[in-house]
PDB file of N, CA and C in Angstrom:
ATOM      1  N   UNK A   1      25.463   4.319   0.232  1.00  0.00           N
ATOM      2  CA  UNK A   1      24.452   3.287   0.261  1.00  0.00           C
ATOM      3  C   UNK A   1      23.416   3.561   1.361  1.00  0.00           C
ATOM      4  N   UNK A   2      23.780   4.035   2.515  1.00  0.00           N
ATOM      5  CA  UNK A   2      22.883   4.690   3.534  1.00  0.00           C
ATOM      6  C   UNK A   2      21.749   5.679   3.126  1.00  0.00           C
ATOM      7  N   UNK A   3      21.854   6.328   2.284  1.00  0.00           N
ATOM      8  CA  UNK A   3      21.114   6.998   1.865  1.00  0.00           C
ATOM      9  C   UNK A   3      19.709   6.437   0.976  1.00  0.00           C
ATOM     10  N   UNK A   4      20.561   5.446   0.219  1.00  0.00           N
ATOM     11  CA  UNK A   4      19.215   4.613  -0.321  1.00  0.00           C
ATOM     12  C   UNK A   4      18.192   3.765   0.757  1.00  0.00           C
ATOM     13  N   UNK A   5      19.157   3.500   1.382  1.00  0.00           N
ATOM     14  CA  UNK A   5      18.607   2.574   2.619  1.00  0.00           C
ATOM     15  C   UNK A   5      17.075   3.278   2.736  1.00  0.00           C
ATOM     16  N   UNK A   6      17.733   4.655   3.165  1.00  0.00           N
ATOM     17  CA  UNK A   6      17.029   5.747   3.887  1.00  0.00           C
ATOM     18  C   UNK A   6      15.757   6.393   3.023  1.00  0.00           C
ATOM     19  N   UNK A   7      15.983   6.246   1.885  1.00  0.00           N
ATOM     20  CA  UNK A   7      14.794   6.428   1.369  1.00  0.00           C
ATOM     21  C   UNK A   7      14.095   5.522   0.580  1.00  0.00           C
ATOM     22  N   UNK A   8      14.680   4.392   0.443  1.00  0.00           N
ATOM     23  CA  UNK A   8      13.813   2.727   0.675  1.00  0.00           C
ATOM     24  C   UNK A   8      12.787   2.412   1.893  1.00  0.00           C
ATOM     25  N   UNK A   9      13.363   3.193   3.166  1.00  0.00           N
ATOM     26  CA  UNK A   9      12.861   2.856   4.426  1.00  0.00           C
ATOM     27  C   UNK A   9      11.397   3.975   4.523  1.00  0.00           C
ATOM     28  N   UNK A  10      11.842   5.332   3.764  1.00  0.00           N
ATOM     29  CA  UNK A  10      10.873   6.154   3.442  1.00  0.00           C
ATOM     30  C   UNK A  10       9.404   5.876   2.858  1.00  0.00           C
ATOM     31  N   UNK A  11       9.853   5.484   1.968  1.00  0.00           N
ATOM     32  CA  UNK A  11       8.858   5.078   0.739  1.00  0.00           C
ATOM     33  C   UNK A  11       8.282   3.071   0.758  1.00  0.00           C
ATOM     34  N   UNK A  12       8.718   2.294   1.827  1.00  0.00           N
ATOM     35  CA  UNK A  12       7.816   1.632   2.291  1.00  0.00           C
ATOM     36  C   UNK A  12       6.962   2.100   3.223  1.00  0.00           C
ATOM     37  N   UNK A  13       7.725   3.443   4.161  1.00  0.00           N
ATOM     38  CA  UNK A  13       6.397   3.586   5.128  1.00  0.00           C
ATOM     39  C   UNK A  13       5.034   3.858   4.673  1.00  0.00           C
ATOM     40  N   UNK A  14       5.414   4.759   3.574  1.00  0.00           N
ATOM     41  CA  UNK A  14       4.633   5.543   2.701  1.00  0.00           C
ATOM     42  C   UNK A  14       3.629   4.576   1.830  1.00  0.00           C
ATOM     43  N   UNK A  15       4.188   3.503   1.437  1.00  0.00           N
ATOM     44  CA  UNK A  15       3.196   2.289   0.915  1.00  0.00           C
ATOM     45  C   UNK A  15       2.616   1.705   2.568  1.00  0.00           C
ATOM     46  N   UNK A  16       2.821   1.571   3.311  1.00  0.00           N
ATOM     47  CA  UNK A  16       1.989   1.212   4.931  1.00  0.00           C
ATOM     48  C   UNK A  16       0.664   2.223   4.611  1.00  0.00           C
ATOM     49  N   UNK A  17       1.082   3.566   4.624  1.00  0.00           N
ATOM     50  CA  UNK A  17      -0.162   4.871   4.442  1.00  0.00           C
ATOM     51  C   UNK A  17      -0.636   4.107   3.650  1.00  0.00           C
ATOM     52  N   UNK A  18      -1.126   4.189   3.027  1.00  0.00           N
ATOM     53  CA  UNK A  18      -1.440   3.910   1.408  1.00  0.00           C
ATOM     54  C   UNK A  18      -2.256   2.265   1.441  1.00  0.00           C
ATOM     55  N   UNK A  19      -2.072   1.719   2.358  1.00  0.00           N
ATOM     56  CA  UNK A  19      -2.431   0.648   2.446  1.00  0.00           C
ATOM     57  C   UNK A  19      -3.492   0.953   3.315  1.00  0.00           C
ATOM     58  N   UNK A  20      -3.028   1.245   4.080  1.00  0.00           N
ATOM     59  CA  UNK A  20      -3.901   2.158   4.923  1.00  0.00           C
ATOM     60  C   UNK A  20      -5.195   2.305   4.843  1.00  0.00           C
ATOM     61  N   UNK A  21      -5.146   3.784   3.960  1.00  0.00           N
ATOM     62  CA  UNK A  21      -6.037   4.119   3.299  1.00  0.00           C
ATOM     63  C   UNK A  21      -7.125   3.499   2.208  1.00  0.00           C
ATOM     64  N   UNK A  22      -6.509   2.627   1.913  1.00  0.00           N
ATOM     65  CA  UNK A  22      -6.906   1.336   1.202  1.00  0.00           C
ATOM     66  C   UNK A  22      -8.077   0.658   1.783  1.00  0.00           C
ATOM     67  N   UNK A  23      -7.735   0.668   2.809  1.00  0.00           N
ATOM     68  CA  UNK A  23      -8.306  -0.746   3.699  1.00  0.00           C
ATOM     69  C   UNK A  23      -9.561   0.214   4.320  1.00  0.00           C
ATOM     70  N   UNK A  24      -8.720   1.482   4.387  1.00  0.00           N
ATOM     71  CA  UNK A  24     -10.158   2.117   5.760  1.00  0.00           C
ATOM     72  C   UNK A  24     -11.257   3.288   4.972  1.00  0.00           C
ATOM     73  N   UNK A  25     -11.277   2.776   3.653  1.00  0.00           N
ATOM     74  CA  UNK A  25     -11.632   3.734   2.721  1.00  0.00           C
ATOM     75  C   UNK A  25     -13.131   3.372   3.010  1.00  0.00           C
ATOM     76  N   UNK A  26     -13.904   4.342   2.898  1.00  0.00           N
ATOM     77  CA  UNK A  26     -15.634   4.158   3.126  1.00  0.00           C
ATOM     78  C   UNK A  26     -15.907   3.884   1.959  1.00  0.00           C
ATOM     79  N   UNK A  27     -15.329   4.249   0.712  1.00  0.00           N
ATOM     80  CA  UNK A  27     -16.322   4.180  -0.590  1.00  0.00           C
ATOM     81  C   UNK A  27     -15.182   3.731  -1.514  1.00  0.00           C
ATOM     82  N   UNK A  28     -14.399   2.873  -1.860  1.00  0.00           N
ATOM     83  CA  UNK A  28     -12.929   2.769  -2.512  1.00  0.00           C
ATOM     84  C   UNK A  28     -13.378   2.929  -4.123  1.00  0.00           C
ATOM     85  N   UNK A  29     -14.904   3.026  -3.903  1.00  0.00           N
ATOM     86  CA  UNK A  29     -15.147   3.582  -5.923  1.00  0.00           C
ATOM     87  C   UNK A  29     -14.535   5.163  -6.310  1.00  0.00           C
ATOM     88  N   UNK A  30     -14.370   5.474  -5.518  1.00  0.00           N
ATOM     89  CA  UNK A  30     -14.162   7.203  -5.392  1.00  0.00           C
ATOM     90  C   UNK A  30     -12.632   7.568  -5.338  1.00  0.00           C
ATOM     91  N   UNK A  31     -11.922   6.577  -5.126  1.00  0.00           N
ATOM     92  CA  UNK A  31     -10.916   6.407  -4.202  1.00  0.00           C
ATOM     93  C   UNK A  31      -9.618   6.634  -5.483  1.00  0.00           C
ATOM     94  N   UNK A  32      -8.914   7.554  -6.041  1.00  0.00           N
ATOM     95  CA  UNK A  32      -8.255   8.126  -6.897  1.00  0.00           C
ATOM     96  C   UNK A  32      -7.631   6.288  -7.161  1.00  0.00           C
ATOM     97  N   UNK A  33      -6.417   5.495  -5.867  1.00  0.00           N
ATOM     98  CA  UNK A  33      -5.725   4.702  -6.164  1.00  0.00           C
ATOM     99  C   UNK A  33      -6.119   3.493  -6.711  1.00  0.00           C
ATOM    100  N   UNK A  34      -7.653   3.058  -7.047  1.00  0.00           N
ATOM    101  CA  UNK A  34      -8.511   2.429  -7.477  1.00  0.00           C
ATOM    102  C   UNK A  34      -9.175   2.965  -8.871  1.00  0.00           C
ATOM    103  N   UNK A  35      -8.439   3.934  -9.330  1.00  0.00           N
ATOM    104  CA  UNK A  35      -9.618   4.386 -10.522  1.00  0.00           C
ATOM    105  C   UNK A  35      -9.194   3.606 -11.839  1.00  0.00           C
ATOM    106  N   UNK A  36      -8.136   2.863 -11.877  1.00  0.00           N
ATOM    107  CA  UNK A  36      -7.854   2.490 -13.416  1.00  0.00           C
ATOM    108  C   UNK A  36      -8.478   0.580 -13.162  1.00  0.00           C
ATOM    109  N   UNK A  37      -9.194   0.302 -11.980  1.00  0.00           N
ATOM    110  CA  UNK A  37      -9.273  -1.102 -12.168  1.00  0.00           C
ATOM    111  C   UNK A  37     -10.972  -0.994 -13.090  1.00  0.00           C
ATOM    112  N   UNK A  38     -10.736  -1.912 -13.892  1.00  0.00           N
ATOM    113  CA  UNK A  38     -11.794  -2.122 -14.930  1.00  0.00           C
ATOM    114  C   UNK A  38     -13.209  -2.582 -14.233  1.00  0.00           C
ATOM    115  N   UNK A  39     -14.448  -1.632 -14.554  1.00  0.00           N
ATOM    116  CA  UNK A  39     -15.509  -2.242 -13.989  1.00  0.00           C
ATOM    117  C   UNK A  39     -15.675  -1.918 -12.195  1.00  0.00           C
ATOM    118  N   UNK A  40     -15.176  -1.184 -11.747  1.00  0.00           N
ATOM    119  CA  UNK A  40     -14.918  -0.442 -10.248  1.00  0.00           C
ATOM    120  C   UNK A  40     -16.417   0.333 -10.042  1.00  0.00           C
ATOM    121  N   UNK A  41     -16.846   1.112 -10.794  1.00  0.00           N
ATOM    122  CA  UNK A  41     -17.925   2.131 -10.673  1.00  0.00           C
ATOM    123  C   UNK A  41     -18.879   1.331 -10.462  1.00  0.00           C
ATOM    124  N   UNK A  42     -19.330  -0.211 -11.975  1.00  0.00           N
ATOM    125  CA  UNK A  42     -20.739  -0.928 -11.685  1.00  0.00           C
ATOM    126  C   UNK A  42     -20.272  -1.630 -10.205  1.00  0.00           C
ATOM    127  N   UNK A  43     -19.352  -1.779  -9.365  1.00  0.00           N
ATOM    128  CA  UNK A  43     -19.567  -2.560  -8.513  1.00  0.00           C
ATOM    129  C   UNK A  43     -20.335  -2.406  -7.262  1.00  0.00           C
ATOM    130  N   UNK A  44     -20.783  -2.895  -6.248  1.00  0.00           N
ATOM    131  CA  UNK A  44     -21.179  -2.816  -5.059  1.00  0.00           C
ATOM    132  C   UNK A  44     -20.303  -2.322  -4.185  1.00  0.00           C
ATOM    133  N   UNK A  45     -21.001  -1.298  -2.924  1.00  0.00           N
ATOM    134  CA  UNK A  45     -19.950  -1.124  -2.318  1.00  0.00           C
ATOM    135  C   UNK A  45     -19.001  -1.791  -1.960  1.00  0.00           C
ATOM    136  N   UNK A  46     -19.609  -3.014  -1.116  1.00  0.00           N
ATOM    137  CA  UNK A  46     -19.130  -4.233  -0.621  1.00  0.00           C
ATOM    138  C   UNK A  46     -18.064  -4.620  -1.261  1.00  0.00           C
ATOM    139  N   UNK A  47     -18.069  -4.872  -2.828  1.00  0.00           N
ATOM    140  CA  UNK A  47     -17.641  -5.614  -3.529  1.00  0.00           C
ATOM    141  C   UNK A  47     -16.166  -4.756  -3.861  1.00  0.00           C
ATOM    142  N   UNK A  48     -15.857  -3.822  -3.651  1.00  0.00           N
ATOM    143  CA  UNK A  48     -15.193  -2.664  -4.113  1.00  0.00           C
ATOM    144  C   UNK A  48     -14.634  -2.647  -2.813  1.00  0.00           C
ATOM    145  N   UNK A  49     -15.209  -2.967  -1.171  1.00  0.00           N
ATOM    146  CA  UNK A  49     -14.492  -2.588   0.051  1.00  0.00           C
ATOM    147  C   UNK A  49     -13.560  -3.986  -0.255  1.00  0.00           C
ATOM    148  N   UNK A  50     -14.291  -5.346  -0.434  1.00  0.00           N
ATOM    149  CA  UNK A  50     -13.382  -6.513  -0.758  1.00  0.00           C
ATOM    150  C   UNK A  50     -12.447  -6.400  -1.645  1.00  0.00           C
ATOM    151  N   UNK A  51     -12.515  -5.703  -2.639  1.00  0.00           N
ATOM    152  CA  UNK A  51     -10.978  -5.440  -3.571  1.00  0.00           C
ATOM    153  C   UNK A  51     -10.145  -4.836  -3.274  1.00  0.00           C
ATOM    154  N   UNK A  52     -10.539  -3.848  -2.454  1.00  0.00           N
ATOM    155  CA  UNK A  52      -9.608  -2.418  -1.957  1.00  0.00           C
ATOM    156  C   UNK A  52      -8.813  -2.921  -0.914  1.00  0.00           C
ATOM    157  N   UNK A  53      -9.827  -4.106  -0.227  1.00  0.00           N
ATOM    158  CA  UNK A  53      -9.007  -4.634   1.282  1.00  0.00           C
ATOM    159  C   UNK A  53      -7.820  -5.738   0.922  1.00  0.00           C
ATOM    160  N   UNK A  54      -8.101  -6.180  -0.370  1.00  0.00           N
ATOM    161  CA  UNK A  54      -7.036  -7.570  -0.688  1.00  0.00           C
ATOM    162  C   UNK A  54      -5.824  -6.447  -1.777  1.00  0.00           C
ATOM    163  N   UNK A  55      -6.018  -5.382  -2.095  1.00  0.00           N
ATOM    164  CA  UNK A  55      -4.874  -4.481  -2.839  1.00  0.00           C
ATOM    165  C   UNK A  55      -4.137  -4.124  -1.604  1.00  0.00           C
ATOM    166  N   UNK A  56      -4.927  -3.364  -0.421  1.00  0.00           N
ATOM    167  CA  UNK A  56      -4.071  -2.847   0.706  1.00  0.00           C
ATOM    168  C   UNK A  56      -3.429  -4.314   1.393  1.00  0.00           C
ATOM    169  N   UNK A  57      -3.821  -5.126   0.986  1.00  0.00           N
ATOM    170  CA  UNK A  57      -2.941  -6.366   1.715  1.00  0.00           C
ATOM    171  C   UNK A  57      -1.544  -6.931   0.974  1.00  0.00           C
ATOM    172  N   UNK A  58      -1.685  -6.811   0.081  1.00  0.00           N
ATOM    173  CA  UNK A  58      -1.217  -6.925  -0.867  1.00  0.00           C
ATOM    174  C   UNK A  58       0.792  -5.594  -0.836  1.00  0.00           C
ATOM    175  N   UNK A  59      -0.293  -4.697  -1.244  1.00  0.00           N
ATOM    176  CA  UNK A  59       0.706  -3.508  -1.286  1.00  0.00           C
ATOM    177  C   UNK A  59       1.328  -3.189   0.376  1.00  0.00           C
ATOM    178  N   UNK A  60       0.653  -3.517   1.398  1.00  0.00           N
ATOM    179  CA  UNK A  60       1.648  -3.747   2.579  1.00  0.00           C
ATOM    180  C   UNK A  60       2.524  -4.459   2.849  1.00  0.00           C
ATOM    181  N   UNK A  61       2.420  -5.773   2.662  1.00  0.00           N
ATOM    182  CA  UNK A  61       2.728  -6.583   2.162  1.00  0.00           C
ATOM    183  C   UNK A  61       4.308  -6.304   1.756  1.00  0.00           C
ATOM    184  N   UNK A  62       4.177  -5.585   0.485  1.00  0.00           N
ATOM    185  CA  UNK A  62       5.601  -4.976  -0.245  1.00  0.00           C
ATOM    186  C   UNK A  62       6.136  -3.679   0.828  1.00  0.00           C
ATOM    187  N   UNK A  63       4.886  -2.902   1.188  1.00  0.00           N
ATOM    188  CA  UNK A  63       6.128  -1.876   2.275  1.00  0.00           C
ATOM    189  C   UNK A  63       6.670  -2.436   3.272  1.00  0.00           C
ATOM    190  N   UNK A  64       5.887  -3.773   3.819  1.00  0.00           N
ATOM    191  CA  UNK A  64       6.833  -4.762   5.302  1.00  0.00           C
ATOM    192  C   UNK A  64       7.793  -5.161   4.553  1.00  0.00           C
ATOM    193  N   UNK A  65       7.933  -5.785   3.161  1.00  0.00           N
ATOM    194  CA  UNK A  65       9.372  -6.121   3.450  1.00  0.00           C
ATOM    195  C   UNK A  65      10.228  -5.197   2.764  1.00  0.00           C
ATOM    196  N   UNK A  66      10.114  -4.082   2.430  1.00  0.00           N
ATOM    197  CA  UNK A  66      10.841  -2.984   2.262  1.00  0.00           C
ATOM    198  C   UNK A  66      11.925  -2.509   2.946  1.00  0.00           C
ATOM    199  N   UNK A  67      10.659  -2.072   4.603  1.00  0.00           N
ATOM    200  CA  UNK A  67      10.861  -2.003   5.594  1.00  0.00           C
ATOM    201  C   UNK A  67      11.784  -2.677   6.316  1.00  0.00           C
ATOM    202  N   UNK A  68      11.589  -3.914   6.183  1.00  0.00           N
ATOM    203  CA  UNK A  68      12.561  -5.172   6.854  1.00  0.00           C
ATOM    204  C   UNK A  68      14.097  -5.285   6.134  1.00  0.00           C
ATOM    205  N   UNK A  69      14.212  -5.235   4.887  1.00  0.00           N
ATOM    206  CA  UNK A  69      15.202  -5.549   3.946  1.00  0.00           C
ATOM    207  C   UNK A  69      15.822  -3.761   4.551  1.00  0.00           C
ATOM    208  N   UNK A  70      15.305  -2.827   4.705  1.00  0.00           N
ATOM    209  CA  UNK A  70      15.797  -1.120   4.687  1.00  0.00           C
ATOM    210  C   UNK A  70      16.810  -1.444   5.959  1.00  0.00           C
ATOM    211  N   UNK A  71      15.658  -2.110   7.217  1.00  0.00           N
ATOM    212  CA  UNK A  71      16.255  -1.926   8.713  1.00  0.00           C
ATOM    213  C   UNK A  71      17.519  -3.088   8.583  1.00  0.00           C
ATOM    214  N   UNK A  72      17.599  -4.194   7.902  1.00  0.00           N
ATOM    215  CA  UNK A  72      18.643  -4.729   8.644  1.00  0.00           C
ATOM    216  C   UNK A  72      19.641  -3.856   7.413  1.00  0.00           C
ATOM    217  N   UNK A  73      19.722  -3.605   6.667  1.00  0.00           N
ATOM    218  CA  UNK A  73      20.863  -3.090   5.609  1.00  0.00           C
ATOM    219  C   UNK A  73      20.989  -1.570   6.470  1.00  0.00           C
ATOM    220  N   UNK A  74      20.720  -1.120   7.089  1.00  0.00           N
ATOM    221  CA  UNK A  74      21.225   0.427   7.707  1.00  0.00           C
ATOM    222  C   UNK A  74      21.529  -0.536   9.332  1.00  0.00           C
ATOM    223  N   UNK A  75      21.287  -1.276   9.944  1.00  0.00           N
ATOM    224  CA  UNK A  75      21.726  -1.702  11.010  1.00  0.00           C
ATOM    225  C   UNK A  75      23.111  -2.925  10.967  1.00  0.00           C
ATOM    226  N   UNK A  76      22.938  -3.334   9.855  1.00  0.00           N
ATOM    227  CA  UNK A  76      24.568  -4.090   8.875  1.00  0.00           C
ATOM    228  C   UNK A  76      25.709  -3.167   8.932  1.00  0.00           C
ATOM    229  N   UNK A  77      25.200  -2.180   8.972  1.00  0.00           N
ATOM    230  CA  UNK A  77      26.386  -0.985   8.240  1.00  0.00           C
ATOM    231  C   UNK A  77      27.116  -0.937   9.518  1.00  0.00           C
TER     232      UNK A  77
END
């Protein structure tokens, strides 16, 4: 079970990046993890930094409690 822990604990950090990147993106129209939302290209930059910033909130969001649920289940043990 440690092992899942361990790469539960992995792969929220990895959604933190990712959120990350999300948030600190200059142009999030360009931005590969944004390409399937409908109508992304006609938008404004602006309008595209505001979507990108409420997805990276969002998807951190899920790596904190990843994170949280990973650390006390490997510190339980």
């Amino acid at each position: 079970m440690e092992n899942a822990f361990i790469f539960l604990l992995i792969f929220g950090v990895l959604l933190f990046l990712t959120a990350a990147s999300l948030a600190f993106s200059k142009d999030p129209r360009q931005s590969p993890l944004l390409g399937r939302v409908v109508g992304i290209e006609k938008m404004s930059k602006e309008q595209a930094r505001k979507l990108a910033r409420e997805v990276a909130g969002c998807v951190a969001a899920v790596g904190l409690a990843l994170v949280i649920y990973c650390v006390i289940g490997l510190v339980g043990e």
